[in-house]
PDB file of N, CA and C in Angstrom:
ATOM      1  N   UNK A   1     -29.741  27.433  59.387  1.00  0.00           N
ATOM      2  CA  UNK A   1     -29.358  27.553  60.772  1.00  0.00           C
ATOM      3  C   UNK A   1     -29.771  28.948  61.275  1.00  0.00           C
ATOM      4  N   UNK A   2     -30.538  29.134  62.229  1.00  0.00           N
ATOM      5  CA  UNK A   2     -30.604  30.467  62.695  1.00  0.00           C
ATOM      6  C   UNK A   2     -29.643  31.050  63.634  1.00  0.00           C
ATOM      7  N   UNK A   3     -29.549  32.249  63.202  1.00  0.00           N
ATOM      8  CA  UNK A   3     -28.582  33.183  64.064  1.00  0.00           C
ATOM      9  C   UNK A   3     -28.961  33.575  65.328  1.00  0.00           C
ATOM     10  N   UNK A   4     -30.118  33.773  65.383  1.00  0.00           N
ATOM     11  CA  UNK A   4     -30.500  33.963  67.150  1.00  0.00           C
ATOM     12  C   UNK A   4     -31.061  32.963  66.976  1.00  0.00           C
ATOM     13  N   UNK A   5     -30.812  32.077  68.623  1.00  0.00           N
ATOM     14  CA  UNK A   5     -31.835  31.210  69.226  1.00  0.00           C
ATOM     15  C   UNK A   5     -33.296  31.537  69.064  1.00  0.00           C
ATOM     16  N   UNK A   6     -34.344  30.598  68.535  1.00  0.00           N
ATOM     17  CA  UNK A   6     -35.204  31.084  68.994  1.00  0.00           C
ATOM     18  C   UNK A   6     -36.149  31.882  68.240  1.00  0.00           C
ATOM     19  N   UNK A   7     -35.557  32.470  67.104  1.00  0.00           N
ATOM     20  CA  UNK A   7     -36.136  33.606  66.802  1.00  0.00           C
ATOM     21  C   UNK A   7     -37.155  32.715  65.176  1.00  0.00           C
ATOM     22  N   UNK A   8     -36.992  31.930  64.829  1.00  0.00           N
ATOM     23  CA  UNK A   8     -37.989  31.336  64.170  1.00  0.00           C
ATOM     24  C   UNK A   8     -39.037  31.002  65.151  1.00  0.00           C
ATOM     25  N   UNK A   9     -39.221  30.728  66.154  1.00  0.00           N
ATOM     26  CA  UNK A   9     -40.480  30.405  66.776  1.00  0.00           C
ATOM     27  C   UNK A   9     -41.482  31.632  67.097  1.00  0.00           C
ATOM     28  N   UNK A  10     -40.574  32.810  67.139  1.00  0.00           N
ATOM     29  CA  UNK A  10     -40.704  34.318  67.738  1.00  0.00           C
ATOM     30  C   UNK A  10     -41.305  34.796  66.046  1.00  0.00           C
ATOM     31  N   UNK A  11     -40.409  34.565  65.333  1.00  0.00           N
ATOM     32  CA  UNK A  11     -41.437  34.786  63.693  1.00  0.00           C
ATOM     33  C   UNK A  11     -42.828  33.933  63.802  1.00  0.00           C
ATOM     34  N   UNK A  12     -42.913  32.636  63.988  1.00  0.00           N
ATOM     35  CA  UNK A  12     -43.489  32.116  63.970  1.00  0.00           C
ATOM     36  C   UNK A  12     -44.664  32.584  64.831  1.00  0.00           C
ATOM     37  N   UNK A  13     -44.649  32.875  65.882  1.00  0.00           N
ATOM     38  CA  UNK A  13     -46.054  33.280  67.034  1.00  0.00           C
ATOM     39  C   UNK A  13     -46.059  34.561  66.664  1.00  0.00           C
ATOM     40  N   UNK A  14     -45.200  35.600  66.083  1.00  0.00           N
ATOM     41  CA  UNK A  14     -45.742  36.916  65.406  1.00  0.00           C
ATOM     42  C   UNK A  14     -46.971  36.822  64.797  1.00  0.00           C
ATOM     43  N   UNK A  15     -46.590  35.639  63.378  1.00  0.00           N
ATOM     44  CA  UNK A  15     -47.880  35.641  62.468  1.00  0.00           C
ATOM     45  C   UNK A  15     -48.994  35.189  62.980  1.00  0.00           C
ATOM     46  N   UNK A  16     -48.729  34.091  63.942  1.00  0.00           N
ATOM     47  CA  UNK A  16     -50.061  33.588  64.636  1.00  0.00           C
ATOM     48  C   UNK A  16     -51.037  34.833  65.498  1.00  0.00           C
ATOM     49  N   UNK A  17     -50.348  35.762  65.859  1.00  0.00           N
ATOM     50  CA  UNK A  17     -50.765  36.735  66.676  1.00  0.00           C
ATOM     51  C   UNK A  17     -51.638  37.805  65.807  1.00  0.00           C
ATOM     52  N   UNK A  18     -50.691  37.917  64.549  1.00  0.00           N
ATOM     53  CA  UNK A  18     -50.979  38.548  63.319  1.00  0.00           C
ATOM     54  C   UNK A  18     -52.684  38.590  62.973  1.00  0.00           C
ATOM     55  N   UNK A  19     -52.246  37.195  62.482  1.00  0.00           N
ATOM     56  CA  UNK A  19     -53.744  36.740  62.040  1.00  0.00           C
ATOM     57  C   UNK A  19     -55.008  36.593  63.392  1.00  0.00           C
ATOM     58  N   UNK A  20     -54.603  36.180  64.359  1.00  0.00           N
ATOM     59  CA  UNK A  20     -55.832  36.162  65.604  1.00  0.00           C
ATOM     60  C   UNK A  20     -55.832  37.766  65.544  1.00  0.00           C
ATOM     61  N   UNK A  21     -55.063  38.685  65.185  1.00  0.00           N
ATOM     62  CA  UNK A  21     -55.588  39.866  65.495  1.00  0.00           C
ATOM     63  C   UNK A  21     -56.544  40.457  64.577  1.00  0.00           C
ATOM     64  N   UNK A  22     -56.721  39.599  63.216  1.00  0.00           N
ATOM     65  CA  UNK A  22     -56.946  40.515  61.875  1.00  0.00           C
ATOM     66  C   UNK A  22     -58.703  39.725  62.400  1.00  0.00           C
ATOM     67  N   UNK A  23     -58.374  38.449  62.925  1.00  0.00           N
ATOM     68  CA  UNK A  23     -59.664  37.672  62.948  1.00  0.00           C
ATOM     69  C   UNK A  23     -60.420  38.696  63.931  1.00  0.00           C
ATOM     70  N   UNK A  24     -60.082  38.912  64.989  1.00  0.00           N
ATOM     71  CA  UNK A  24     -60.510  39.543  65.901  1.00  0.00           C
ATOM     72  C   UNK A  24     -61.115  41.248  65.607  1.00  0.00           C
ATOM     73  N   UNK A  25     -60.569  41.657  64.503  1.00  0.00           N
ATOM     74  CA  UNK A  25     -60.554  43.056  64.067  1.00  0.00           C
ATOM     75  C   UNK A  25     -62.474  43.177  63.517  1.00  0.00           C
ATOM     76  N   UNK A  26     -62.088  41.621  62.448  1.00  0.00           N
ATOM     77  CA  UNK A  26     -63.127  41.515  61.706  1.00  0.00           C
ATOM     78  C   UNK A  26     -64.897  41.071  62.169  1.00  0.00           C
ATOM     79  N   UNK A  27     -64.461  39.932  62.875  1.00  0.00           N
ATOM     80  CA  UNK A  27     -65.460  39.936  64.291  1.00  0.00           C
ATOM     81  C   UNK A  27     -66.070  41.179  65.220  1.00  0.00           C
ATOM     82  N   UNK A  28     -65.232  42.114  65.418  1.00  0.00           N
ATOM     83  CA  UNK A  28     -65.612  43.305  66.062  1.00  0.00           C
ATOM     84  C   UNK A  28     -66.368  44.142  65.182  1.00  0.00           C
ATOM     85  N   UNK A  29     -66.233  43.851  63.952  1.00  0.00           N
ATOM     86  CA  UNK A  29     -66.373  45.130  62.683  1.00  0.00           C
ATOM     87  C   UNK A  29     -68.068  44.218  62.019  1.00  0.00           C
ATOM     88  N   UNK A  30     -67.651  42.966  62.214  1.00  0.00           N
ATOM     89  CA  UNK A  30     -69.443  42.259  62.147  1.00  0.00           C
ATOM     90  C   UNK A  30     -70.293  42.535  63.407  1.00  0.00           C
ATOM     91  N   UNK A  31     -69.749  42.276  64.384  1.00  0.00           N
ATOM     92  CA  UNK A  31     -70.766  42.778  65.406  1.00  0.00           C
ATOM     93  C   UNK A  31     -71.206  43.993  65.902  1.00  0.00           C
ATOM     94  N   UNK A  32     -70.513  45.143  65.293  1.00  0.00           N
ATOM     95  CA  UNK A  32     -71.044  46.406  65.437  1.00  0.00           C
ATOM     96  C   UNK A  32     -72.227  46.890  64.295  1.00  0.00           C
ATOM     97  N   UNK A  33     -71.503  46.086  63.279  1.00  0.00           N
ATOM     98  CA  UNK A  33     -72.342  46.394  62.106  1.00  0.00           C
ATOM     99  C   UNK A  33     -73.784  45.437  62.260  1.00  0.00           C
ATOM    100  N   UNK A  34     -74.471  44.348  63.214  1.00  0.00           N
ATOM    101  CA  UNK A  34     -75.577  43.889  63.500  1.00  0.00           C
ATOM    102  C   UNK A  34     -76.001  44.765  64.831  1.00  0.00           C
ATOM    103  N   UNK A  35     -75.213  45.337  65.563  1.00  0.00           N
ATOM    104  CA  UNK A  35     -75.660  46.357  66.714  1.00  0.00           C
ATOM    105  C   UNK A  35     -76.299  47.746  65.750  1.00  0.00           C
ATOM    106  N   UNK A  36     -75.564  48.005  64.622  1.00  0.00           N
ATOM    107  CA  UNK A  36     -76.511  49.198  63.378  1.00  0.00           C
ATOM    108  C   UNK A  36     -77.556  48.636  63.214  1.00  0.00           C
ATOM    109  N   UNK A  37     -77.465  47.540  62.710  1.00  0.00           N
ATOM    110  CA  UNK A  37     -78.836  46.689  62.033  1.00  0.00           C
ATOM    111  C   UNK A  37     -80.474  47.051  63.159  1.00  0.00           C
ATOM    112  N   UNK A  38     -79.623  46.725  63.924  1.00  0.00           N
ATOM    113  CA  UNK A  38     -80.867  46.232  65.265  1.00  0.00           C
ATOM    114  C   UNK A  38     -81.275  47.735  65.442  1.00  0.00           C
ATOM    115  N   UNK A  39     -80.621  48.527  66.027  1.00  0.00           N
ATOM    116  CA  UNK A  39     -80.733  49.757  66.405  1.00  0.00           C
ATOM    117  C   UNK A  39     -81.782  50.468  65.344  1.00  0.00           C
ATOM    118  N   UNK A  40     -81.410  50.218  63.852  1.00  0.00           N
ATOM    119  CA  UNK A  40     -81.895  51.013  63.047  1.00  0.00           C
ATOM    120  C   UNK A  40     -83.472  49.971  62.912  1.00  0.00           C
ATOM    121  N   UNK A  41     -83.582  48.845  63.201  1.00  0.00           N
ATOM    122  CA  UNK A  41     -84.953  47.645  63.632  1.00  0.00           C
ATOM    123  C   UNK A  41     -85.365  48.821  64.389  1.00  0.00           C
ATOM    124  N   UNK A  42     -84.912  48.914  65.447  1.00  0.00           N
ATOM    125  CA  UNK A  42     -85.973  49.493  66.703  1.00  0.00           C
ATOM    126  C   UNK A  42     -86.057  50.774  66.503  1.00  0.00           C
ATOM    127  N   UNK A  43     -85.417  51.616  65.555  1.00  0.00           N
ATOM    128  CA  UNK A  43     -86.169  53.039  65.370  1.00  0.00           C
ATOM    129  C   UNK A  43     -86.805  53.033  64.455  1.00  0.00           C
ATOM    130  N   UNK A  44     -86.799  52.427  63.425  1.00  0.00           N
ATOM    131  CA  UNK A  44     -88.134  52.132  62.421  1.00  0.00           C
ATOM    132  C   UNK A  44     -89.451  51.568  63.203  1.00  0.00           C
ATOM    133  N   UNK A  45     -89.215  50.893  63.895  1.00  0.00           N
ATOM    134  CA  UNK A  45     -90.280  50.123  64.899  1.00  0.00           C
ATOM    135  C   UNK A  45     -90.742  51.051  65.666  1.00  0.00           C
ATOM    136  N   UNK A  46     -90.394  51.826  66.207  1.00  0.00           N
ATOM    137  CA  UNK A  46     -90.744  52.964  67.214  1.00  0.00           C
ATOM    138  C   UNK A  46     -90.854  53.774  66.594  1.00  0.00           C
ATOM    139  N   UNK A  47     -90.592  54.918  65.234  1.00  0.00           N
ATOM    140  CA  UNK A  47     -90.758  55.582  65.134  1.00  0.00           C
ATOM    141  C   UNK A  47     -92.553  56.626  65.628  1.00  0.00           C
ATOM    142  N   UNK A  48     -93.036  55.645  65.110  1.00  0.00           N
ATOM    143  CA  UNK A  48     -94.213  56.029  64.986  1.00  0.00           C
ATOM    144  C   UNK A  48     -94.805  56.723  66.716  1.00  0.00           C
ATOM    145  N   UNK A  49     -93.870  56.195  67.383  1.00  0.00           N
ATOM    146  CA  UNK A  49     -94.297  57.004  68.850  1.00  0.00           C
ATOM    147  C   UNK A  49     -93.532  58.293  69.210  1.00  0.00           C
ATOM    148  N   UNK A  50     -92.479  58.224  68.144  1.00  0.00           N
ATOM    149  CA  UNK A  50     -91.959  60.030  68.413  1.00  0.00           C
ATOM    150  C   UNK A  50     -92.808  60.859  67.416  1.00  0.00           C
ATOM    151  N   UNK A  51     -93.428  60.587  66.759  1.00  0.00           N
ATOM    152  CA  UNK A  51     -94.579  61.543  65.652  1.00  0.00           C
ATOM    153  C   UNK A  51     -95.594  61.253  66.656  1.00  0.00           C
ATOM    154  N   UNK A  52     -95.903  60.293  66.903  1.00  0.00           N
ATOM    155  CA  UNK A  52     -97.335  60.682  67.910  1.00  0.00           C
ATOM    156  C   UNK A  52     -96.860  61.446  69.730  1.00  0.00           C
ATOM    157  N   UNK A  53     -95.819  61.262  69.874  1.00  0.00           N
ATOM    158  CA  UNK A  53     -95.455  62.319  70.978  1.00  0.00           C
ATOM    159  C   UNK A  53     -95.182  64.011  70.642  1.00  0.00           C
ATOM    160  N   UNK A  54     -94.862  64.066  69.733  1.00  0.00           N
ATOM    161  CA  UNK A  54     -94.866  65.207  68.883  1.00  0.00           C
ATOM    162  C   UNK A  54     -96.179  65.769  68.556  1.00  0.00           C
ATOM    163  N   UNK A  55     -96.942  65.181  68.614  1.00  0.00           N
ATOM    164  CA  UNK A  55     -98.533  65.663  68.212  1.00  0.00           C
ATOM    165  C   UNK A  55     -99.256  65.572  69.056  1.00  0.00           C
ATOM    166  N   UNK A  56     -98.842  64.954  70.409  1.00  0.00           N
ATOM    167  CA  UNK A  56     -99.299  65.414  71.042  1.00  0.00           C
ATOM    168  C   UNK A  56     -98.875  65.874  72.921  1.00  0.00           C
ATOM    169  N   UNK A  57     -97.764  66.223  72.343  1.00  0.00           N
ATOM    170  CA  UNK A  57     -97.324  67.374  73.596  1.00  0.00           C
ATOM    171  C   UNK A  57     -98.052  68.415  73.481  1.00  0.00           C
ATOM    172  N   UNK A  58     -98.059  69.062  72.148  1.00  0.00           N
ATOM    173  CA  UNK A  58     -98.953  70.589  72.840  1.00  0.00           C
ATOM    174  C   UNK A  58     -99.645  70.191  72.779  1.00  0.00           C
ATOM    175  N   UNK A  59    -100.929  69.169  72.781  1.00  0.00           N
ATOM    176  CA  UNK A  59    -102.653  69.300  73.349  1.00  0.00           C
ATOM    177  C   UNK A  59    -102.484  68.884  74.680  1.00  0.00           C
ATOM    178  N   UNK A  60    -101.436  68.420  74.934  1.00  0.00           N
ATOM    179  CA  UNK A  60    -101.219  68.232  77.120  1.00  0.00           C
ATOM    180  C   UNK A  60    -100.475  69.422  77.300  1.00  0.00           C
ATOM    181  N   UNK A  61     -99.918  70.266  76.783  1.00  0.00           N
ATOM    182  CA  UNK A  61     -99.516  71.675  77.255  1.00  0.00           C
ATOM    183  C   UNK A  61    -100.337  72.525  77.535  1.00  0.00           C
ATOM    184  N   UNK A  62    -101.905  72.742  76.394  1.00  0.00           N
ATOM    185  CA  UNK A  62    -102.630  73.035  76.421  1.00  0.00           C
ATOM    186  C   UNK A  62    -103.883  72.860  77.416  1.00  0.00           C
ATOM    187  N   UNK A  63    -103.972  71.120  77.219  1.00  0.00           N
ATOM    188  CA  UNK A  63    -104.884  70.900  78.831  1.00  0.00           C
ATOM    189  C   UNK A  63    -104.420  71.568  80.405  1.00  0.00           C
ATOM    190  N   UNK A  64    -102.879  71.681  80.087  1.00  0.00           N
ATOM    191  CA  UNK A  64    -102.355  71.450  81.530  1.00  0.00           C
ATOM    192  C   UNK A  64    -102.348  73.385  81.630  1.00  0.00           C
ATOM    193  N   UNK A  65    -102.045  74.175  80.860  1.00  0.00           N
ATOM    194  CA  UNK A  65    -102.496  75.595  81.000  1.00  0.00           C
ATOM    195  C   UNK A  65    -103.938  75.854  80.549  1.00  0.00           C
ATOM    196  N   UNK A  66    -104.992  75.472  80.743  1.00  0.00           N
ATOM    197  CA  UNK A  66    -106.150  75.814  80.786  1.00  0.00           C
ATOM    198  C   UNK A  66    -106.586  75.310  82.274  1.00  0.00           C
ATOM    199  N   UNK A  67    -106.006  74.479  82.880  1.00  0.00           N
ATOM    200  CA  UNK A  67    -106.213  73.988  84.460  1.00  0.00           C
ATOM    201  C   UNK A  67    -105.772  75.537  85.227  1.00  0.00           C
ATOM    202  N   UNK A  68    -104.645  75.989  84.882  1.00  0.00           N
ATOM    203  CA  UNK A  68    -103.910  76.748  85.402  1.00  0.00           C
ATOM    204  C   UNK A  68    -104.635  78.286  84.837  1.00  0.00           C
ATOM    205  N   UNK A  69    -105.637  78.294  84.394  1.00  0.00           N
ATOM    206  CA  UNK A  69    -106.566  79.567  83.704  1.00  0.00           C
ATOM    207  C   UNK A  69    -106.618  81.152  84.336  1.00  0.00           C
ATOM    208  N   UNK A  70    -106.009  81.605  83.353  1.00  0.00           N
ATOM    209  CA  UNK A  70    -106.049  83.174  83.585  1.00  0.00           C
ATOM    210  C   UNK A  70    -105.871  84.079  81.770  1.00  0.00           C
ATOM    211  N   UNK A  71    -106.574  84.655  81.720  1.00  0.00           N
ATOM    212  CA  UNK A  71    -106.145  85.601  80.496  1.00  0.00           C
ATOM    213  C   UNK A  71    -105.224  85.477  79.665  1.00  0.00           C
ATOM    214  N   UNK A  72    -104.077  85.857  80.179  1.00  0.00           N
ATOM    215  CA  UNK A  72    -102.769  86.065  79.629  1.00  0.00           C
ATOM    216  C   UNK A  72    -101.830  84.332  79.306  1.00  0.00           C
ATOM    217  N   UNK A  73    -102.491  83.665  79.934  1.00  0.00           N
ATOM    218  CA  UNK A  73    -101.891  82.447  79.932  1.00  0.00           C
ATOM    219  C   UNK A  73    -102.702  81.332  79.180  1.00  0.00           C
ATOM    220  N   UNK A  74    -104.132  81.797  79.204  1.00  0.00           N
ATOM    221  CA  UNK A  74    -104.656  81.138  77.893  1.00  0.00           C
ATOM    222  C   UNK A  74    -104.240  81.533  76.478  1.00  0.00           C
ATOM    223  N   UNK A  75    -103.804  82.851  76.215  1.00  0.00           N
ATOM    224  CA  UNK A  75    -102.976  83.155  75.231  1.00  0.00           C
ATOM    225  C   UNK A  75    -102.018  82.754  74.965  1.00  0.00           C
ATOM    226  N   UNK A  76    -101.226  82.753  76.046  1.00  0.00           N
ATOM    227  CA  UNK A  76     -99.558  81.944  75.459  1.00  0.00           C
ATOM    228  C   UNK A  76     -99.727  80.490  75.371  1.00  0.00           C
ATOM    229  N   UNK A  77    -100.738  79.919  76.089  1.00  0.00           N
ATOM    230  CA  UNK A  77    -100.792  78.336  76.072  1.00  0.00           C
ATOM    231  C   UNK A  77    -101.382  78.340  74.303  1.00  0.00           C
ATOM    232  N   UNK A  78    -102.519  78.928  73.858  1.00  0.00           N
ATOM    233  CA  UNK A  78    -102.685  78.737  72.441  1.00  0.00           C
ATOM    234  C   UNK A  78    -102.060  78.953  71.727  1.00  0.00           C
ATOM    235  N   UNK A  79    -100.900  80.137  71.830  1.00  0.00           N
ATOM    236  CA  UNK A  79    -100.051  80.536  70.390  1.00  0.00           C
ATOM    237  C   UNK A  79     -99.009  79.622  71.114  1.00  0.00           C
ATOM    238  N   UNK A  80     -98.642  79.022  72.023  1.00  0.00           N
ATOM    239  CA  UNK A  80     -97.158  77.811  72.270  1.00  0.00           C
ATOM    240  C   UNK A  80     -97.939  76.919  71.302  1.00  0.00           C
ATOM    241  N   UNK A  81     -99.134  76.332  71.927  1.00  0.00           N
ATOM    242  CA  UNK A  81     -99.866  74.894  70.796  1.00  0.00           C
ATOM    243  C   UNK A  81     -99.932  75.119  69.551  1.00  0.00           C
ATOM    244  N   UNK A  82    -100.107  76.026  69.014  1.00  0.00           N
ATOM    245  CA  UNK A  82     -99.938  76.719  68.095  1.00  0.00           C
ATOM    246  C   UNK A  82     -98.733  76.591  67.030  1.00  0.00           C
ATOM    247  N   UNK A  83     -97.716  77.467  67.484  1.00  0.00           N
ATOM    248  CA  UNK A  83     -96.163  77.235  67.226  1.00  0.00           C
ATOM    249  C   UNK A  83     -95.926  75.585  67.265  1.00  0.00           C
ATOM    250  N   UNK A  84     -96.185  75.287  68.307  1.00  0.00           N
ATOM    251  CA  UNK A  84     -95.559  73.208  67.988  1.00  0.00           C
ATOM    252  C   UNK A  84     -96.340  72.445  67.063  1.00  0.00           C
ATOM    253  N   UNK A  85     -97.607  72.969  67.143  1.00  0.00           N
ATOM    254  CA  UNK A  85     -97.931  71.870  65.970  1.00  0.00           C
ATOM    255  C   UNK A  85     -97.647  71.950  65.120  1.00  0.00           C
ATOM    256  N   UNK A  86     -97.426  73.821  64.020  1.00  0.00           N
ATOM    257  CA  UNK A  86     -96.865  73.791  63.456  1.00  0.00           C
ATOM    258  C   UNK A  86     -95.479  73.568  63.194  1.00  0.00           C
ATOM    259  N   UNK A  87     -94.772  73.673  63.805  1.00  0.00           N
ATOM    260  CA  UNK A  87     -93.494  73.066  63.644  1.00  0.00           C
ATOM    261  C   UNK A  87     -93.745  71.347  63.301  1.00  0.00           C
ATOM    262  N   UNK A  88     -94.532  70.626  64.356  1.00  0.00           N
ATOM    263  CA  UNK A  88     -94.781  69.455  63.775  1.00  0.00           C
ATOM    264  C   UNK A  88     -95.379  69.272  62.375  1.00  0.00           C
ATOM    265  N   UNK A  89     -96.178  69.767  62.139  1.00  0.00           N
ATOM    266  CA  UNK A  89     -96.518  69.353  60.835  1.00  0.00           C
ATOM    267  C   UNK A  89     -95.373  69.511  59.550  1.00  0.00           C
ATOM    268  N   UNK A  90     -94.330  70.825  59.799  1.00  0.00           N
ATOM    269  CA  UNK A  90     -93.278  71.538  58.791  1.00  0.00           C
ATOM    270  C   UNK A  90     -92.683  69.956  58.966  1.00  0.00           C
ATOM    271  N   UNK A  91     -92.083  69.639  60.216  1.00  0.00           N
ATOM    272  CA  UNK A  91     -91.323  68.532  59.942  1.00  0.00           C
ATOM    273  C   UNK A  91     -91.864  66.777  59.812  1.00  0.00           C
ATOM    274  N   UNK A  92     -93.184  66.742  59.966  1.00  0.00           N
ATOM    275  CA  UNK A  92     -93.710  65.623  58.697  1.00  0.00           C
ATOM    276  C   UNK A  92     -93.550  65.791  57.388  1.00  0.00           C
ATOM    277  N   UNK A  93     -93.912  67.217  56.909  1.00  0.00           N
ATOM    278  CA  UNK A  93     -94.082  67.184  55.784  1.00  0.00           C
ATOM    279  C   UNK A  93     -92.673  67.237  54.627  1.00  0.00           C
ATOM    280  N   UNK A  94     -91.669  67.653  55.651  1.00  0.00           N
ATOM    281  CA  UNK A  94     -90.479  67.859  55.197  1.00  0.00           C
ATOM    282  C   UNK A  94     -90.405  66.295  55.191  1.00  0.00           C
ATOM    283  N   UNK A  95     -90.210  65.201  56.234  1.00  0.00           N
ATOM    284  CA  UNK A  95     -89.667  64.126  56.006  1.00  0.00           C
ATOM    285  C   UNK A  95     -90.698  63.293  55.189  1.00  0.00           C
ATOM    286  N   UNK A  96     -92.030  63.570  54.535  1.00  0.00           N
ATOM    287  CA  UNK A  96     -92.610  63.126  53.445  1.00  0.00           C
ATOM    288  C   UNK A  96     -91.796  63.605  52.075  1.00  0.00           C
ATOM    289  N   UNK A  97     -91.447  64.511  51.895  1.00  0.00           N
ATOM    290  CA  UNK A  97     -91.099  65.306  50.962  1.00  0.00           C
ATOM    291  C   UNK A  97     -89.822  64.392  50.155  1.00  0.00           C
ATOM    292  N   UNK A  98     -89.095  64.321  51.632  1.00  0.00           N
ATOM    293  CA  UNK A  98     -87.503  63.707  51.266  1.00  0.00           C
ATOM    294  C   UNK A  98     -87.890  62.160  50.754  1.00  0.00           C
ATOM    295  N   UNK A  99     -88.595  61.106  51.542  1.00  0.00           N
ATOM    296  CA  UNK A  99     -89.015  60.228  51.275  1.00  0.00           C
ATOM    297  C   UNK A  99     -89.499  60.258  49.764  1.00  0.00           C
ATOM    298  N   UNK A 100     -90.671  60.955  49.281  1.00  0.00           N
ATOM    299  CA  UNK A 100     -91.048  61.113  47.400  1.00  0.00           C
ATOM    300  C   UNK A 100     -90.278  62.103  47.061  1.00  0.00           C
ATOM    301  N   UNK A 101     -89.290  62.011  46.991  1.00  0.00           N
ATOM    302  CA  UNK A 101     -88.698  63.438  46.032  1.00  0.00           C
ATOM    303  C   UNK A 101     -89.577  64.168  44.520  1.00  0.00           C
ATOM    304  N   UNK A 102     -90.024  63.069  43.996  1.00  0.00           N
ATOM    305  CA  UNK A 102     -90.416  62.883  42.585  1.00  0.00           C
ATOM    306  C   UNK A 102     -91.693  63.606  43.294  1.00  0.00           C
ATOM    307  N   UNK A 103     -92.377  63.759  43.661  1.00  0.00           N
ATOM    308  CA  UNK A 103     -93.933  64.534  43.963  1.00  0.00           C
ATOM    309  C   UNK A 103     -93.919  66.055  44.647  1.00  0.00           C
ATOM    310  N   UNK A 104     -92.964  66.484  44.236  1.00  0.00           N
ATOM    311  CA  UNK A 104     -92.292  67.633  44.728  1.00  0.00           C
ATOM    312  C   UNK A 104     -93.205  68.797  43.723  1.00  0.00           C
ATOM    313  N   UNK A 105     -93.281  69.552  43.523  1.00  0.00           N
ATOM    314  CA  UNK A 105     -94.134  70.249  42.837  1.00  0.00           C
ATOM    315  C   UNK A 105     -93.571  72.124  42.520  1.00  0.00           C
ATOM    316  N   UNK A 106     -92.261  72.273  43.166  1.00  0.00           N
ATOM    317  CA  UNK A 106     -91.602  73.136  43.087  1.00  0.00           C
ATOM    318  C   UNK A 106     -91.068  73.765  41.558  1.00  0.00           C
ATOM    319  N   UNK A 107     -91.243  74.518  40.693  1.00  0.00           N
ATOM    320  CA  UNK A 107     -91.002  74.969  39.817  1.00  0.00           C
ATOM    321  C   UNK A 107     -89.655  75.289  39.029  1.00  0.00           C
TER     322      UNK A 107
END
């Protein structure tokens, strides 16, 4: 016999609530984890256009200050192209590096 009116049905739609919530938890926790999936699809897929934008911003930095031609500014336009590519190349070669660890050649 229950002591409050009622209150087995009130247990009863607790657990039901319970479980639609755990279902619901888990559903959210699969569909974020195929929103990783995809995301990490389309930057493998694209990568290859942030290394080629990288290689070639400074030769359009370079075109675009040789339009603009004077002395002092053909200098800084070559040592800027300069500075970025190298930086580009440090960070290919770094993310080759990490990729073969084993071909590392460090002593």
């Amino acid at each position: 016999m229950d002591t409050v009116p009622g209150l087995a049905q009130l247990q009863s739609r607790k657990r039901e609530l319970l479980l639609e919530s755990e279902l619901n938890r888990r559903i959210l926790r699969l569909e974020v984890g195929r929103m990783a999936f995809r995301a990490e699809q389309f930057k493998r897929g694209y990568g290859w256009a942030q290394t080629a934008w990288k290689w070639t911003l400074p030769f359009a930095g370079f075109l675009i200050a040789r339009k603009f031609k004077s002395k002092q500014a053909g200098v800084f336009a070559k040592g800027s192209m300069l500075v970025s590519s190298l930086r580009a190349a440090w960070k290919i070669w770094e993310t080759l590096r990490q990729k073969h660890p084993g071909t590392d050649t460090g002593a």
